[in-house]
Protein backbone atom coordinates (compact mmCIF):
# COMPACT_ATOMS: atom_id res chain seq x y z
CA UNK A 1 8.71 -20.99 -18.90
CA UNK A 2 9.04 -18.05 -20.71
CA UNK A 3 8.80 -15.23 -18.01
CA UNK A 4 8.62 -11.16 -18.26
CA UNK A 5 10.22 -9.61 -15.52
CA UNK A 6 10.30 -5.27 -15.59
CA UNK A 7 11.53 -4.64 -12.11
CA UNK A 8 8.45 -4.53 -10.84
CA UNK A 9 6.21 -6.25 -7.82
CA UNK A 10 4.38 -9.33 -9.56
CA UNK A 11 2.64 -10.31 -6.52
CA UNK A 12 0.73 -7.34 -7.00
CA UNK A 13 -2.38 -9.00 -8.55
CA UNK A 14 -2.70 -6.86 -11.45
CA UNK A 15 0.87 -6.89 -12.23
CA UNK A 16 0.91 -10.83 -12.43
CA UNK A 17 -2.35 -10.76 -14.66
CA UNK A 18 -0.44 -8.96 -16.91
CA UNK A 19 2.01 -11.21 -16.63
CA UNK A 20 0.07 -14.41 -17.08
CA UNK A 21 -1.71 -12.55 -20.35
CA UNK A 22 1.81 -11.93 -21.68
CA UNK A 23 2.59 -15.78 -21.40
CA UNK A 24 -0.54 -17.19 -23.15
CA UNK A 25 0.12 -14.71 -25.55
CA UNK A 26 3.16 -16.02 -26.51
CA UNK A 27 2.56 -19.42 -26.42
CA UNK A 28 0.17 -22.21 -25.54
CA UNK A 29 0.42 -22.61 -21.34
CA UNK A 30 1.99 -26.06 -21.13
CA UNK A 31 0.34 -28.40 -18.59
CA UNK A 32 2.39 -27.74 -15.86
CA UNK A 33 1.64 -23.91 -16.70
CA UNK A 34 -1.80 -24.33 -17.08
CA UNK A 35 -1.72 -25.67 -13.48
CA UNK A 36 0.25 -23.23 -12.55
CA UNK A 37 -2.17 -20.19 -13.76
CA UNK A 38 -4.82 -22.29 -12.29
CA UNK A 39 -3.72 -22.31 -8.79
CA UNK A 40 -2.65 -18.84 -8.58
CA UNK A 41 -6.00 -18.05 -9.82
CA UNK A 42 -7.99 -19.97 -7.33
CA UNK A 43 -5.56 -19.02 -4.69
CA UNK A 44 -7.48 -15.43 -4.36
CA UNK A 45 -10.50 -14.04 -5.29
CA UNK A 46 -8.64 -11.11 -6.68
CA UNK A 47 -6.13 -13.14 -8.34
CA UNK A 48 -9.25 -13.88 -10.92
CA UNK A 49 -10.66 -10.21 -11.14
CA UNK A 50 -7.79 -8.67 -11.98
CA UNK A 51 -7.28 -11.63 -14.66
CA UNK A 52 -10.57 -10.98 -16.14
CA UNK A 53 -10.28 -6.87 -15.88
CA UNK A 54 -6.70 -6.75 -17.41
CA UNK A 55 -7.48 -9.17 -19.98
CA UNK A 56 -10.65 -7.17 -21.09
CA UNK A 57 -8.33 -4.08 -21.20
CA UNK A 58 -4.96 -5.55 -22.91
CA UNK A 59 -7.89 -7.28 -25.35
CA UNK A 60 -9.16 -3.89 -25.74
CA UNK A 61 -5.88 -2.16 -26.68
CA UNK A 62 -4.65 -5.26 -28.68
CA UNK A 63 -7.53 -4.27 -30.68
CA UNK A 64 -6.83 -1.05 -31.55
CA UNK A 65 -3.11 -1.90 -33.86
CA UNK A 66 -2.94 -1.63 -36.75
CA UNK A 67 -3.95 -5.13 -39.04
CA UNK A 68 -1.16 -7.01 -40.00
CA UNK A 69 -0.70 -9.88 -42.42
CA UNK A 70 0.18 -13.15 -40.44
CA UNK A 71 4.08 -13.61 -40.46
CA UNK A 72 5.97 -16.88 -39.88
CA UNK A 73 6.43 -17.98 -36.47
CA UNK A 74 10.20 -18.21 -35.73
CA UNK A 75 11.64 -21.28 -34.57
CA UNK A 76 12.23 -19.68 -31.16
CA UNK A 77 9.63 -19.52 -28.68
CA UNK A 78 10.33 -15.33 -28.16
CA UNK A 79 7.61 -13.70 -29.86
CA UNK A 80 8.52 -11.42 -32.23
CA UNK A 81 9.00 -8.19 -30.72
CA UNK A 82 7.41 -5.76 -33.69
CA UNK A 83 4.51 -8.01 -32.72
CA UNK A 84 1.21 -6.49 -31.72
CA UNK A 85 0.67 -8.66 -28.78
CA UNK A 86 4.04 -7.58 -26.97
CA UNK A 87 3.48 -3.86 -27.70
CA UNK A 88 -0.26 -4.06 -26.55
CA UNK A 89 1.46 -6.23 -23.65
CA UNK A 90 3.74 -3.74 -22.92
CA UNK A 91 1.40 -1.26 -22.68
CA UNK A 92 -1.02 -2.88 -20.76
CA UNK A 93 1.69 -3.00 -17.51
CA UNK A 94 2.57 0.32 -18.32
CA UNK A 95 -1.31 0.96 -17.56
CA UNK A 96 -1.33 -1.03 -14.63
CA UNK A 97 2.10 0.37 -12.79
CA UNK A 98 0.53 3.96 -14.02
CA UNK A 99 -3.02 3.35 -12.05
CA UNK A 100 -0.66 2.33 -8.69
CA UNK A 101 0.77 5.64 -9.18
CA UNK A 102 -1.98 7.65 -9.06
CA UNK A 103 -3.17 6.18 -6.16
CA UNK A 104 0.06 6.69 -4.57
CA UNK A 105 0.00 10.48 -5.44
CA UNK A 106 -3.44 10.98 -3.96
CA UNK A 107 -2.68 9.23 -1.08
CA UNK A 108 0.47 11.13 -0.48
CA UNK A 109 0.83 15.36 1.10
CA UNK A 110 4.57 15.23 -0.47
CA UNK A 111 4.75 13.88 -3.94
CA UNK A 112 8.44 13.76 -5.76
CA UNK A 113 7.67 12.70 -9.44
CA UNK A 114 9.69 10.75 -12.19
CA UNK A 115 12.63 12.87 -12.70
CA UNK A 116 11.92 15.04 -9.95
CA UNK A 117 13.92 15.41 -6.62
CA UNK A 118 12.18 17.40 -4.48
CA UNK A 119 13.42 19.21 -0.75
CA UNK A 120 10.64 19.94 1.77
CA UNK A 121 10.71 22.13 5.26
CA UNK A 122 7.72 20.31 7.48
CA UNK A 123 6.06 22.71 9.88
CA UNK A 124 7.84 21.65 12.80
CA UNK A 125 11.47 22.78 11.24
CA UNK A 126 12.35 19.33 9.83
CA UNK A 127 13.86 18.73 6.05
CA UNK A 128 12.83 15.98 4.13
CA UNK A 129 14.40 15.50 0.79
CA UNK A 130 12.65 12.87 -1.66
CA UNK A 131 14.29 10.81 -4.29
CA UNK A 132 12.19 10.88 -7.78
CA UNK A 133 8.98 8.88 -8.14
CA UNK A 134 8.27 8.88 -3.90
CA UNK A 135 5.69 9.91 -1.78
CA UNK A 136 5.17 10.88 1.65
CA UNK A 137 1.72 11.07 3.85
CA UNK A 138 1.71 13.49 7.28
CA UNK A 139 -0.05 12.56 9.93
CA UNK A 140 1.19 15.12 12.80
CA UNK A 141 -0.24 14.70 15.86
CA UNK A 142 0.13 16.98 19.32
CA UNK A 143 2.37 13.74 20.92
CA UNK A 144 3.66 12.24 17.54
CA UNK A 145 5.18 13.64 14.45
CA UNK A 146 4.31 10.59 12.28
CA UNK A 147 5.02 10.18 8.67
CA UNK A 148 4.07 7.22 6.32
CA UNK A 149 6.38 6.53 3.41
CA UNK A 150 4.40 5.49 0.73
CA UNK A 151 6.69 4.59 -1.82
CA UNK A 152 10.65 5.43 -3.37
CA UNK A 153 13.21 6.70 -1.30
CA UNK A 154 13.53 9.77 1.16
CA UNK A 155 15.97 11.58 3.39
CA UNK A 156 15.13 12.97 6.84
CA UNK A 157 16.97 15.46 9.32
CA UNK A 158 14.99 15.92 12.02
CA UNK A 159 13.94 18.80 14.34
CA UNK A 160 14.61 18.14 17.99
CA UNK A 161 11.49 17.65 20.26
CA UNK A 162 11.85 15.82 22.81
CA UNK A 163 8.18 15.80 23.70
CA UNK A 164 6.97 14.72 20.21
CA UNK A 165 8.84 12.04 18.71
CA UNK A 166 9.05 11.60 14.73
CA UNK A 167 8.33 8.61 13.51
CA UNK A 168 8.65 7.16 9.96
CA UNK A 169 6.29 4.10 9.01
CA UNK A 170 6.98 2.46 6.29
CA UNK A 171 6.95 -0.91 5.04
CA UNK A 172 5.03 -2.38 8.16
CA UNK A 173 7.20 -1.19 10.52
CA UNK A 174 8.82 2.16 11.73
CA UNK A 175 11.52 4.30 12.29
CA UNK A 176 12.26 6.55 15.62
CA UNK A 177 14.45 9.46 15.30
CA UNK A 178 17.18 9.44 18.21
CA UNK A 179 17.90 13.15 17.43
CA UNK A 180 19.63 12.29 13.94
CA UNK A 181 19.05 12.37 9.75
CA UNK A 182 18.76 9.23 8.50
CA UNK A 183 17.37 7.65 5.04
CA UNK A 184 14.87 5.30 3.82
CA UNK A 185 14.19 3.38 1.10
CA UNK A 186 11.40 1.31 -0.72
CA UNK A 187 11.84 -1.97 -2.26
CA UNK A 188 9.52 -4.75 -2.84
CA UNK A 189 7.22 -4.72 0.44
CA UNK A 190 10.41 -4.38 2.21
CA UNK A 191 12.33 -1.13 3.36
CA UNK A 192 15.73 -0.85 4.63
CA UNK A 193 17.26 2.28 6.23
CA UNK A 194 20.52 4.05 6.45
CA UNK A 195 21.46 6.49 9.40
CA UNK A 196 23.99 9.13 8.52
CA UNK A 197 23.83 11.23 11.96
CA UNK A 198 23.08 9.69 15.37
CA UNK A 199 20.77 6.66 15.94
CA UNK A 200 17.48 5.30 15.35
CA UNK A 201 15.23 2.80 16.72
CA UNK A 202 13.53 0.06 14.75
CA UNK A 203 10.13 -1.81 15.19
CA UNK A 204 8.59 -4.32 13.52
CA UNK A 205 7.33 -8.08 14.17
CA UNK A 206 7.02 -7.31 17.71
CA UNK A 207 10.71 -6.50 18.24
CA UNK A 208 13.33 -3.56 17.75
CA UNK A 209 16.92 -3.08 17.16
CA UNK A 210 18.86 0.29 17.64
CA UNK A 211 20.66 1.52 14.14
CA UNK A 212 23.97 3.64 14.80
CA UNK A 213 25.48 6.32 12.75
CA UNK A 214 27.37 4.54 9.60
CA UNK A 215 24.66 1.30 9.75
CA UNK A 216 21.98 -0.05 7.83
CA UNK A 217 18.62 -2.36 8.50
CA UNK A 218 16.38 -3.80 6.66
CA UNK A 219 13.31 -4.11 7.58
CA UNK A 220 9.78 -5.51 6.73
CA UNK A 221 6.56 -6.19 8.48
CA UNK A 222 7.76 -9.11 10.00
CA UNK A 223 11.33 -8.52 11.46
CA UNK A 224 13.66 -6.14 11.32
CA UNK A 225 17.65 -7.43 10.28
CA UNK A 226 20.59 -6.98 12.31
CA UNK A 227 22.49 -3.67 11.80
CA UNK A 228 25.53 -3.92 9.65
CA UNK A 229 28.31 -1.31 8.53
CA UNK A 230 27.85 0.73 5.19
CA UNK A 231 29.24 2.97 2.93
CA UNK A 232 26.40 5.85 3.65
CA UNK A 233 27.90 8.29 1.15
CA UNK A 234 27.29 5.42 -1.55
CA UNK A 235 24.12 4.50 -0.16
CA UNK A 236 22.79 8.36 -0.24
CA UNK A 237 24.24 8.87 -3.43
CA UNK A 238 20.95 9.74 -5.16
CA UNK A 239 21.22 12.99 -3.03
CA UNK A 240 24.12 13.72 -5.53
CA UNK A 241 22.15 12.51 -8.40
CA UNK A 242 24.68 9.52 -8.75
CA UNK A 243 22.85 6.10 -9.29
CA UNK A 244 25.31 3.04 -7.82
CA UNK A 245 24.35 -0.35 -8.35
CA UNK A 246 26.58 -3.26 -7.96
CA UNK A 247 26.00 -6.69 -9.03
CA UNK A 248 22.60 -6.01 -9.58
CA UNK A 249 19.88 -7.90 -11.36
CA UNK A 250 19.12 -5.78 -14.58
CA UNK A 251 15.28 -5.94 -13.86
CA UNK A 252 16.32 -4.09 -10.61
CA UNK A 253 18.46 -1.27 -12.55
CA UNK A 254 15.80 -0.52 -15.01
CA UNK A 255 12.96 -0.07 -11.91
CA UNK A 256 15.70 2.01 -10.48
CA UNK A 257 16.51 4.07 -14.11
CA UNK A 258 12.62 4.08 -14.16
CA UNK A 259 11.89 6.29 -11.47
CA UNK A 260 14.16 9.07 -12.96
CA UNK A 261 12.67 8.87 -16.85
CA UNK A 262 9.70 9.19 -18.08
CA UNK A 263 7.63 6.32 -19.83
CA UNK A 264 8.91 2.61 -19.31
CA UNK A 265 11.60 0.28 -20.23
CA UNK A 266 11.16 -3.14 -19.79
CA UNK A 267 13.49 -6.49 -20.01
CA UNK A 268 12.27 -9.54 -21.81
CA UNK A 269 12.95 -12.64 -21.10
CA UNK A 270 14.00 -14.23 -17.93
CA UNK A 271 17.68 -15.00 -19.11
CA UNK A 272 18.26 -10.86 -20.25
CA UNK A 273 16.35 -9.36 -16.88
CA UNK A 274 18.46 -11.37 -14.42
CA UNK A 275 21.87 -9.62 -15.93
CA UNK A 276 24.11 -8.11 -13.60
CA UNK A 277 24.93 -4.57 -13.62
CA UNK A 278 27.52 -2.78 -11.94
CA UNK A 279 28.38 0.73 -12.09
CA UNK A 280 28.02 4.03 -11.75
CA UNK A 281 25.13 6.77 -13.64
CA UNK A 282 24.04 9.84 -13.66
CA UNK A 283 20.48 9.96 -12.33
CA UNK A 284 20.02 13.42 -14.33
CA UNK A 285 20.63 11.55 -18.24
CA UNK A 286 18.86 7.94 -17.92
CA UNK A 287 19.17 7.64 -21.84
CA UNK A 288 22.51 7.72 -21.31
CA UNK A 289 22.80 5.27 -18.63
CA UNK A 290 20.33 3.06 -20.74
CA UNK A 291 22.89 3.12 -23.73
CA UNK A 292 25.87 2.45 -21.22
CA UNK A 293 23.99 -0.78 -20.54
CA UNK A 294 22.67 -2.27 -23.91
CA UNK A 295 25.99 -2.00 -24.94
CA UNK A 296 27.85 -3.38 -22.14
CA UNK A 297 25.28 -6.22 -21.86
CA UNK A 298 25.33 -6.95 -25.49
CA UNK A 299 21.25 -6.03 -25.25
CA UNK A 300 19.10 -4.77 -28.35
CA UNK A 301 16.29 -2.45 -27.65
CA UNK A 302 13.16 -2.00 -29.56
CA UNK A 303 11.67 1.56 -29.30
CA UNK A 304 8.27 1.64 -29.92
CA UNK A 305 7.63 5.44 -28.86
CA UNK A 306 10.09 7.38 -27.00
CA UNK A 307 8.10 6.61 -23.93
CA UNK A 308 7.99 2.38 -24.02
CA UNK A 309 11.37 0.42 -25.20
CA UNK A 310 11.74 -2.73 -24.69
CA UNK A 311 15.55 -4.47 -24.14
CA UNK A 312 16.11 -7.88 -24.89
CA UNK A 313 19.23 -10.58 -25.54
């Protein structure tokens, strides 16, 4: 099965329509697809509207290519990538990631866009510095200092206040300061953060751990993981504008890559997207970083405005 990947969260329901529209559009569903589609469809009533909604728009901007004679199918199953179904494809998610972040950014009182790294004094004397493409919502109380992270990646150093505590949610838990500067990150309905001065305290699922200077934990709605030892220099290095990946999935780089260029870049193919990368970019020149990897991957990309490319084996 033929599958898309970009990096992105497909059990977002209008990610994975996108997603299933890209597959029939390639090729005929096989049964086992077919069942497949059919049971993630029936599985949720909003499963089936975004379905019908993105399939009404990709139809919609499928329509508006230019004609083109039919051309000979190749004897692989990858469409071919010039094709108007993958571009209109292509744009279609770009659409549908684009709508997520405008409702992030009017959610959000702190807004970091792509490219962007922005450095914030909050009223109460605290710094918060966000990576590119993240978002932060207040909601200061006379007790609580409470912030939600909506999405990316931000650092804290906190004010002391010993009769207000500050108090990151994110990810469906939260983070306590214990006097200290600490980092968190986004990823995938997940969070995970890093403490670089002091301690903080973790909640989620009903239980906490404590998270010393030098340690990480991930954490999600459910639980949060045991503290372990990390390099906090490399896992801060955005700070420095240094991106550091190691052994990562490619899909994962290019979400990564994507919150510090504008327009989108996109893996095909299961086989190219789960790639490792490993190494070290400057956050400030993503075209660079981009040509570092097509040619150390042995990738081709297909540029079909300076804002979409597509990279495939």
């Amino acid at each position: 099965m033929t599958d898309y990947s970009d990096g992105f969260d497909h059990d977002s329901p209008r990610v994975a329509a996108v997603n299933w529209w890209i597959r029939m559009r390639a090729d005929a569903l096989s049964a086992a697809e077919k069942a497949e589609f059919d049971a993630w469809r029936a599985a949720d009533p909003a499963n089936a509207a975004a379905f019908d909604d993105m399939a009404e728009m990709c139809g919609f901007v499928e329509s508006l290519a230019p004609n083109r004679r039919p051309e000979p199918r190749p004897a692989s199953r990858r469409p071919a990538l010039a094709g108007a179904a993958t571009i209109a494809a292509a744009l279609c998610l770009a659409l549908a990631v684009g709508f997520d972040d405008l409702a992030t950014w009017l959610r959000s009182d702190i807004y970091a866009g792509v490219g962007e790294r922005k450095s914030v004094t909050l009223e109460d004397g605290s710094r918060v510095e966000l990576d590119a493409r993240s978002a932060i919502a207040l909601h200061f109380e006379p007790g609580r200092r409470r912030l939600t992270l909506l999405e990316g990646e931000a650092w804290f150093q906190v004010a002391p206040d010993a009769a207000r505590p500050f108090v990151v949610e994110a990810a469906g838990g939260s983070v306590t300061a214990l006097g200290t500067a600490f980092d968190i990150a986004m990823d995938k309905g997940e969070a995970r953060v890093t403490v670089t001065e002091h301690s903080v305290a973790v909640a989620s699922g009903g239980g906490s751990v404590v998270v010393e200077e030098g340690a990480q934990s991930a954490f999600s709605a459910e639980r949060a993981a045991r503290p372990e030892a990390v390099d906090v220099k490399r896992a801060t290095a955005w700070r420095r504008g240094r991106l550091i990946f190691e052994n990562k999935p490619l899909g994962e780089v290019l979400a990564a890559l994507g919150r510090h260029r504008r327009g989108y870049v996109y893996c095909l193919g299961e086989a190219s997207c789960a790639r490792r990368v490993t190494g070290v970019f400057d956050a400030e020149n993503p075209a660079q970083a981009l040509r570092e990897i097509e040619a150390f991957l042995g990738l081709r990309a297909f540029h079909v405005t300076d804002y979409l490319i597509l990279l495939h084996g």
